[in-house]
N, C-alpha and C. Protein backbone atom coordinates (compact mmCIF):
# COMPACT_ATOMS: atom_id res chain seq x y z
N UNK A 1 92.58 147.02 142.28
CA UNK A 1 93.26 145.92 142.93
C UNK A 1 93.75 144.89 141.92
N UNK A 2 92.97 144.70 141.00
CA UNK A 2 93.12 143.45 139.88
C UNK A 2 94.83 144.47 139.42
N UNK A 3 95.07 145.59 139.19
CA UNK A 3 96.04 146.16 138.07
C UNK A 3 97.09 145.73 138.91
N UNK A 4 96.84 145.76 140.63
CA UNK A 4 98.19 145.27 141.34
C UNK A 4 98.44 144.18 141.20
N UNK A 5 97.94 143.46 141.21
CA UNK A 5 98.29 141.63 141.04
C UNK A 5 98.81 141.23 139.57
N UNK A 6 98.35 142.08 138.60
CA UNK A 6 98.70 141.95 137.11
C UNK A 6 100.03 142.08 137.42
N UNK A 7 100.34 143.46 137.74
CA UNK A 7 101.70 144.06 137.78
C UNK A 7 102.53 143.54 138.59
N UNK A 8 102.70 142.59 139.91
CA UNK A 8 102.82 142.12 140.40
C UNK A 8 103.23 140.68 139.70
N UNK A 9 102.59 140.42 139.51
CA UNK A 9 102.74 138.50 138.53
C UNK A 9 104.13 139.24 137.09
N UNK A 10 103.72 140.50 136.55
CA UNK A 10 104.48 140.61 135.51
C UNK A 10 103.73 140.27 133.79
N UNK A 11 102.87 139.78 134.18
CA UNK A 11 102.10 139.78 133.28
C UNK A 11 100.56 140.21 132.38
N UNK A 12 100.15 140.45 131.59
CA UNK A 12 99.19 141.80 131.19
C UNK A 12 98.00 140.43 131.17
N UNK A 13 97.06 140.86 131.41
CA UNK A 13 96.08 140.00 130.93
C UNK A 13 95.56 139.51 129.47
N UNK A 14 96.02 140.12 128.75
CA UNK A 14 96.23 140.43 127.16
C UNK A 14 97.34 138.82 126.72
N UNK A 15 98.64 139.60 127.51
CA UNK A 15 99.77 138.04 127.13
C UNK A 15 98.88 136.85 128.31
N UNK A 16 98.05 137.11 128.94
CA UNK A 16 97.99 135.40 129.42
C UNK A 16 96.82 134.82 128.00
N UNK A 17 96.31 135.83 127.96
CA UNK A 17 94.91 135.48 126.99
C UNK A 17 96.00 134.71 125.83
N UNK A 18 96.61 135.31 125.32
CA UNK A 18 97.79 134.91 124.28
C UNK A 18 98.43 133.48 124.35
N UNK A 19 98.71 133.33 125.63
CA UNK A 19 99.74 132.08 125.82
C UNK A 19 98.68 131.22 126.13
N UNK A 20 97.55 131.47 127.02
CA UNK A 20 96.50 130.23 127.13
C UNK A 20 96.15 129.62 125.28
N UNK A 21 96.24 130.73 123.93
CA UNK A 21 95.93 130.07 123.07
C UNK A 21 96.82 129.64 122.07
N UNK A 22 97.96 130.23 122.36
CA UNK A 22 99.12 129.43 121.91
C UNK A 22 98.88 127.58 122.92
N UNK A 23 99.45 127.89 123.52
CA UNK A 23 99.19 126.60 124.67
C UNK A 23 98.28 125.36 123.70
N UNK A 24 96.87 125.93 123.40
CA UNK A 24 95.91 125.32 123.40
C UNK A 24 96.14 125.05 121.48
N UNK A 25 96.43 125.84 120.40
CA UNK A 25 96.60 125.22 119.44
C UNK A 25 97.86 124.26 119.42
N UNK A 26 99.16 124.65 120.64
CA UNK A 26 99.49 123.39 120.29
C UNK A 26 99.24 121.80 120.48
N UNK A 27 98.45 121.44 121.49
CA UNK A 27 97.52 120.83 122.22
C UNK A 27 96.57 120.03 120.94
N UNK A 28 95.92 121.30 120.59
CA UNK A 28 95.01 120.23 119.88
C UNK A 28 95.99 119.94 118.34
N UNK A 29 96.22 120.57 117.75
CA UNK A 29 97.59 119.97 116.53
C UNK A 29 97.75 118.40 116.90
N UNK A 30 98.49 118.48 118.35
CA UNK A 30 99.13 117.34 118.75
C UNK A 30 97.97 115.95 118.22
N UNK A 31 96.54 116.62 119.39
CA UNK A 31 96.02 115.55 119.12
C UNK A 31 95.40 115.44 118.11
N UNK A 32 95.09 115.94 116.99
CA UNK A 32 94.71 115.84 115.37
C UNK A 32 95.47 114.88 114.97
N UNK A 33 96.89 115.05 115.50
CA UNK A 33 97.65 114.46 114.33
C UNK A 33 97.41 113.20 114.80
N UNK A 34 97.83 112.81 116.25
CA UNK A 34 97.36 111.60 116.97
C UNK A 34 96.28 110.77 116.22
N UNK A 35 95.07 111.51 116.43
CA UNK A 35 93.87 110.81 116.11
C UNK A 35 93.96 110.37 114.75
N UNK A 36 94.48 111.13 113.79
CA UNK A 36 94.53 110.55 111.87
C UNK A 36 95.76 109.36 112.34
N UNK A 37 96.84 110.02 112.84
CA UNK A 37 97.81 108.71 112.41
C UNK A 37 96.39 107.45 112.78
N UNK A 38 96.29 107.11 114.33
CA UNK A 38 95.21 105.86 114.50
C UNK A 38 94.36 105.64 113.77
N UNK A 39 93.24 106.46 113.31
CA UNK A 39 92.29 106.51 111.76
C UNK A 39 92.68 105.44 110.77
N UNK A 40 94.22 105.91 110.03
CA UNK A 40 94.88 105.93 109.20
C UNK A 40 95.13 104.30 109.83
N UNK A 41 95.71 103.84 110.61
CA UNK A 41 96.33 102.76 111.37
C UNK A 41 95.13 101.60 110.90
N UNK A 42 94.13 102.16 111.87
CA UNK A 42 92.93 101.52 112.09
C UNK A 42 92.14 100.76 110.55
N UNK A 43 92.02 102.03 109.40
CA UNK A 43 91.17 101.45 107.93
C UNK A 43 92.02 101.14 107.07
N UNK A 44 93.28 101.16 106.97
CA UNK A 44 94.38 100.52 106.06
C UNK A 44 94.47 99.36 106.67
N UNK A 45 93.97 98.11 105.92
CA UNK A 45 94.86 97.16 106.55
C UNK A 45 96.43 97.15 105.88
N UNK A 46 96.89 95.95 106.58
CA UNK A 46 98.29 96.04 105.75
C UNK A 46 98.65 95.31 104.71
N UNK A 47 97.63 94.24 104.73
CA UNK A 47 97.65 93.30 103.43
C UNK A 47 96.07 93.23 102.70
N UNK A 48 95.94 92.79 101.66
CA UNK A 48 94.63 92.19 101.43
C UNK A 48 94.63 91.22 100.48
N UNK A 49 93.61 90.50 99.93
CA UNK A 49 93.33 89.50 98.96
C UNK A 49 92.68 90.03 97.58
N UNK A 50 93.07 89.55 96.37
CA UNK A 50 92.48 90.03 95.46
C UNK A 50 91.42 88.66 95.32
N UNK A 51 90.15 89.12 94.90
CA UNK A 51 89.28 87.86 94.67
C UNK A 51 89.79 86.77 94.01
N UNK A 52 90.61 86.95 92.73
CA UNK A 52 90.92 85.63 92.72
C UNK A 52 92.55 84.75 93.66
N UNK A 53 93.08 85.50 94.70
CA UNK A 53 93.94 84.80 95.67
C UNK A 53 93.02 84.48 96.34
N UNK A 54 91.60 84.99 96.67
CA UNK A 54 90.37 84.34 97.69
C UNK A 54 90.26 83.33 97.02
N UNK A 55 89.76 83.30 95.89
CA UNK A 55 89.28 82.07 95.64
C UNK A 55 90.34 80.85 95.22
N UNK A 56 91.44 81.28 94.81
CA UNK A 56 92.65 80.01 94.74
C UNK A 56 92.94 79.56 96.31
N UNK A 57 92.38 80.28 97.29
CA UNK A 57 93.15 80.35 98.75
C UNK A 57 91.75 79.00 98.85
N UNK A 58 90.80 79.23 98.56
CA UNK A 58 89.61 78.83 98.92
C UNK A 58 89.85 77.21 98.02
N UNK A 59 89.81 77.17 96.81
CA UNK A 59 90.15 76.09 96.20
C UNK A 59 91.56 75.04 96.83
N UNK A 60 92.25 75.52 97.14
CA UNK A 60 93.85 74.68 97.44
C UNK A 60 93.79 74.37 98.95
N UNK A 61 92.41 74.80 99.68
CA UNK A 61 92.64 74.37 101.17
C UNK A 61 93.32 75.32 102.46
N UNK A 62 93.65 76.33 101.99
CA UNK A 62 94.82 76.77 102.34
C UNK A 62 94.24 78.24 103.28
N UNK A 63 94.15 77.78 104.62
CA UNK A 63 93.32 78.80 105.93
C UNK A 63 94.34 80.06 105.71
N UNK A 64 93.26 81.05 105.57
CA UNK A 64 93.48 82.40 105.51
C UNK A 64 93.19 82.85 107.63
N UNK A 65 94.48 82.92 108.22
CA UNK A 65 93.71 83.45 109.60
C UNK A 65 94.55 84.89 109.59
N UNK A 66 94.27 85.15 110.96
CA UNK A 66 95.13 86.30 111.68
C UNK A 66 96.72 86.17 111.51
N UNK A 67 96.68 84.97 112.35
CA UNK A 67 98.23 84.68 112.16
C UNK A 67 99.09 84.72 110.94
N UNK A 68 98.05 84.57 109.77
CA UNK A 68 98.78 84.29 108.55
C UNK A 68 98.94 86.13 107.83
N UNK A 69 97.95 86.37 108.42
CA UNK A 69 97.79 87.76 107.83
C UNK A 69 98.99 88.35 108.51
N UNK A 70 99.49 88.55 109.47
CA UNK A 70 100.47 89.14 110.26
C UNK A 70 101.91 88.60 109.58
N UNK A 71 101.79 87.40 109.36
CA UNK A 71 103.00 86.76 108.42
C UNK A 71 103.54 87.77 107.44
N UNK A 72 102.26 87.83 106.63
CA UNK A 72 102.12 88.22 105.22
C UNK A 72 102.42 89.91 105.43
N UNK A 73 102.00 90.72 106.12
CA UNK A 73 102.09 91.50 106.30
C UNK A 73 103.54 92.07 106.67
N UNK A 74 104.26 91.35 107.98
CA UNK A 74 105.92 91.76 107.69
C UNK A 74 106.18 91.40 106.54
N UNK A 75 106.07 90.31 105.85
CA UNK A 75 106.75 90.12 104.42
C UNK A 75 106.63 91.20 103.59
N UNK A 76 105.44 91.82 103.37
CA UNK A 76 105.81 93.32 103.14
C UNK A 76 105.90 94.48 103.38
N UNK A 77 106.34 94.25 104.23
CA UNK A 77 107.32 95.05 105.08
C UNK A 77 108.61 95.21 105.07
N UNK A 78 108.96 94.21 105.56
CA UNK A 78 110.39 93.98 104.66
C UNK A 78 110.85 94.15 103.67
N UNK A 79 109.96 93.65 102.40
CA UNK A 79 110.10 93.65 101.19
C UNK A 79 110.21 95.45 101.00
N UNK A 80 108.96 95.96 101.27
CA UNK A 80 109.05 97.29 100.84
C UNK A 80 110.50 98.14 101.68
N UNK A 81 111.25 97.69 102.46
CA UNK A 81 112.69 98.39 103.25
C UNK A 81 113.14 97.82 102.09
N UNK A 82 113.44 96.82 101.57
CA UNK A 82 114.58 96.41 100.10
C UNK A 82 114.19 97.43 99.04
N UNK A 83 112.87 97.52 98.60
CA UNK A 83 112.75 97.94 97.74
C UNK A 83 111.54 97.11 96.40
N UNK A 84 111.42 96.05 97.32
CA UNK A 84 110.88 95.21 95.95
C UNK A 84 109.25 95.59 95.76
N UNK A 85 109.36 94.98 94.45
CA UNK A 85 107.64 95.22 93.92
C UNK A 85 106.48 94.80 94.26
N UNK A 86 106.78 93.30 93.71
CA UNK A 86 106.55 92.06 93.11
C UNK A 86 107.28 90.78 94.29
N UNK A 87 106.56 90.32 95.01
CA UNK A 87 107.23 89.55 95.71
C UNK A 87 106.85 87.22 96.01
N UNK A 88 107.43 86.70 95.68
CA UNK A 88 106.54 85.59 96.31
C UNK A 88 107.10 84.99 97.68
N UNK A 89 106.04 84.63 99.12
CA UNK A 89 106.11 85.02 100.10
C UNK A 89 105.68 83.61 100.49
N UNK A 90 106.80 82.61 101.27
CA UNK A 90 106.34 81.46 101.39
C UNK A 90 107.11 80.53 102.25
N UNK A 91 106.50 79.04 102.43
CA UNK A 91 106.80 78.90 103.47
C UNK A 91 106.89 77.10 103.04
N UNK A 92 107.31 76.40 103.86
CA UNK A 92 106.73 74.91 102.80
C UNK A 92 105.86 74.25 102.45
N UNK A 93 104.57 74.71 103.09
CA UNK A 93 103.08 74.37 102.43
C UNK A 93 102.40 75.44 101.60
N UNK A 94 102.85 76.16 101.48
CA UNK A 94 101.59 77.15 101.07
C UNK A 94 103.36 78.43 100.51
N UNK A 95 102.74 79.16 99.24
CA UNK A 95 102.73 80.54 98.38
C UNK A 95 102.38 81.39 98.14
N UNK A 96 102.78 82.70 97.89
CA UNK A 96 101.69 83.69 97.65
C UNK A 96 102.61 84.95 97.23
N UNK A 97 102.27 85.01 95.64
CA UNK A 97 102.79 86.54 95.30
C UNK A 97 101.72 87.61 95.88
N UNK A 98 102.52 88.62 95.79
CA UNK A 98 102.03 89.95 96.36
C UNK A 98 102.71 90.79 96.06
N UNK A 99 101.80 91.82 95.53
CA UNK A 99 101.73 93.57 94.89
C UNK A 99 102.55 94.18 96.42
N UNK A 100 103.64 94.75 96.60
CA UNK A 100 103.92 95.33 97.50
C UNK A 100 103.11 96.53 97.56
N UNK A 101 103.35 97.54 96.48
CA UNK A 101 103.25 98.72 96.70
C UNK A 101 101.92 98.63 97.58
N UNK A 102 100.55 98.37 96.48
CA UNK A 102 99.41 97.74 97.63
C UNK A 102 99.04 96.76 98.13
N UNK A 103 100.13 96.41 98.66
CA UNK A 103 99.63 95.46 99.67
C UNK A 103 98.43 94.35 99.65
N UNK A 104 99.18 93.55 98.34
CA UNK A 104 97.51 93.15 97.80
C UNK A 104 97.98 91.22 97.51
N UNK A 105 97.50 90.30 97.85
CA UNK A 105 98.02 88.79 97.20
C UNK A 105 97.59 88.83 96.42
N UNK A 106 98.00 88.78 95.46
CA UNK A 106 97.75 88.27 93.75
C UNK A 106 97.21 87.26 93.66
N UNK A 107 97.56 85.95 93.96
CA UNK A 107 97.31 84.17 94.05
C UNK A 107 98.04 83.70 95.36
N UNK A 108 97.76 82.37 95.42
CA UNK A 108 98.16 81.64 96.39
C UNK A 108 98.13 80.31 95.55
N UNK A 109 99.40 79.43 95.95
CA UNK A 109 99.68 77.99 95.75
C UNK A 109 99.95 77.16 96.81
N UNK A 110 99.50 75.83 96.98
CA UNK A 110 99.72 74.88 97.90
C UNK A 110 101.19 74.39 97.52
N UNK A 111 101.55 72.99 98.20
CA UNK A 111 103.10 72.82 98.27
C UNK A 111 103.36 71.70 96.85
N UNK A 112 101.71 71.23 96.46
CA UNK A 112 102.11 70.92 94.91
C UNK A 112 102.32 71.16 94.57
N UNK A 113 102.02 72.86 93.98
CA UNK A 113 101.36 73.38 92.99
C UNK A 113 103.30 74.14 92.60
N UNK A 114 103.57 74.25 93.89
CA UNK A 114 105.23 75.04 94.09
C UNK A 114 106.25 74.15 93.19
N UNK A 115 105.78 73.30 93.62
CA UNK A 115 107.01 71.93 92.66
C UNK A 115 106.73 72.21 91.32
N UNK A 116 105.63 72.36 90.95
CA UNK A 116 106.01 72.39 89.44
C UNK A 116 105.57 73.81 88.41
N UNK A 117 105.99 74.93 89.20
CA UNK A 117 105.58 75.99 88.83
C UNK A 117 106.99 76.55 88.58
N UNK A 118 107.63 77.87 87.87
CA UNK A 118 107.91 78.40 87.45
C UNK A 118 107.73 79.85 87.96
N UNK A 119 108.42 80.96 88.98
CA UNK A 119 107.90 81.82 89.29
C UNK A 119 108.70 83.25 88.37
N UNK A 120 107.91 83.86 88.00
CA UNK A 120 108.33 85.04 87.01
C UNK A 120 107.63 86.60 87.71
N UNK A 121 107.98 87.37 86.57
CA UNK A 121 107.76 88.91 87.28
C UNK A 121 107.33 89.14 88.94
N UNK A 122 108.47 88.45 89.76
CA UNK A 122 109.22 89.20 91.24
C UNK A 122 110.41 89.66 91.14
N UNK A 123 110.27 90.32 92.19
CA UNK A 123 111.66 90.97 92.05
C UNK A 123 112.58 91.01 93.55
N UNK A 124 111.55 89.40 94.25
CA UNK A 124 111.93 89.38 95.74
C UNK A 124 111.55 88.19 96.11
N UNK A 125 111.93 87.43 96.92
CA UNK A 125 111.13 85.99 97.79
C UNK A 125 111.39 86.28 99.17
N UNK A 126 110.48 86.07 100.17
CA UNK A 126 110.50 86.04 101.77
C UNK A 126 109.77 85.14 102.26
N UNK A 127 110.74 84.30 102.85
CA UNK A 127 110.51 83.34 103.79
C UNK A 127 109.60 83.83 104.74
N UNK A 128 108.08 83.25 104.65
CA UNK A 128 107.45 83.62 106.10
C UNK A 128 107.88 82.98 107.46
N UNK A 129 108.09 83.61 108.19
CA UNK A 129 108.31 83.32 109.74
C UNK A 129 106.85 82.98 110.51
């Protein structure tokens, strides 16, 4: 009885076994890849501080939050669509070069420190929004 219903549907029990695992590696692929991209999302941040931008950030007054991090973070973003390296990323109180490639603040300056500084090896400036 089972050979009539096979023959009947058109299909061998052999090709369903087949397509249930085609089906199913593409399935899980999908979600592998899913799960690393988020992984990947999740332990990269997009910016960070080198100890001494912590501690110039820490000396000059100058609140490190969320909001600022998100700033800092399109800035390189942007920066890296141009192309640049080396960037200083600022706003009218507060400065901050940053390593594009990693995503890293080098230093930070208050809105004194901007007046009478001199900025060298960038190869970009972005206005934080």
């Amino acid at each position: 009885m089972a050979e009539r219903i096979n023959s009947i549907q058109g299909v061998s029990p052999v090709e369903r076994v087949q397509r249930v695992e085609q089906v199913s590696r593409v399935s899980t692929a999908g979600q592998f890849g899913a799960l690393l991209k988020q992984e990947l999302n999740v332990r990269e941040p997009a910016i960070s501080f080198s100890k001494h931008a912590q501690s110039r950030a820490e000396e000059r007054g100058i609140q490190v939050d969320e909001a600022l991090m998100g700033q800092l973070a399109d800035s390189v973003e942007r920066a890296q669509a141009k192309g640049a390296t080396n960037i200083l990323a600022f706003d009218a109180t507060r400065a901050f070069i940053i390593n594009v490639p990693h995503g890293r603040v080098i230093t930070t300056m208050s809105q004194e420190e901007m007046e009478e500084n001199i900025f060298t090896n960038i190869d970009g400036a972005v206005l934080l929004k």
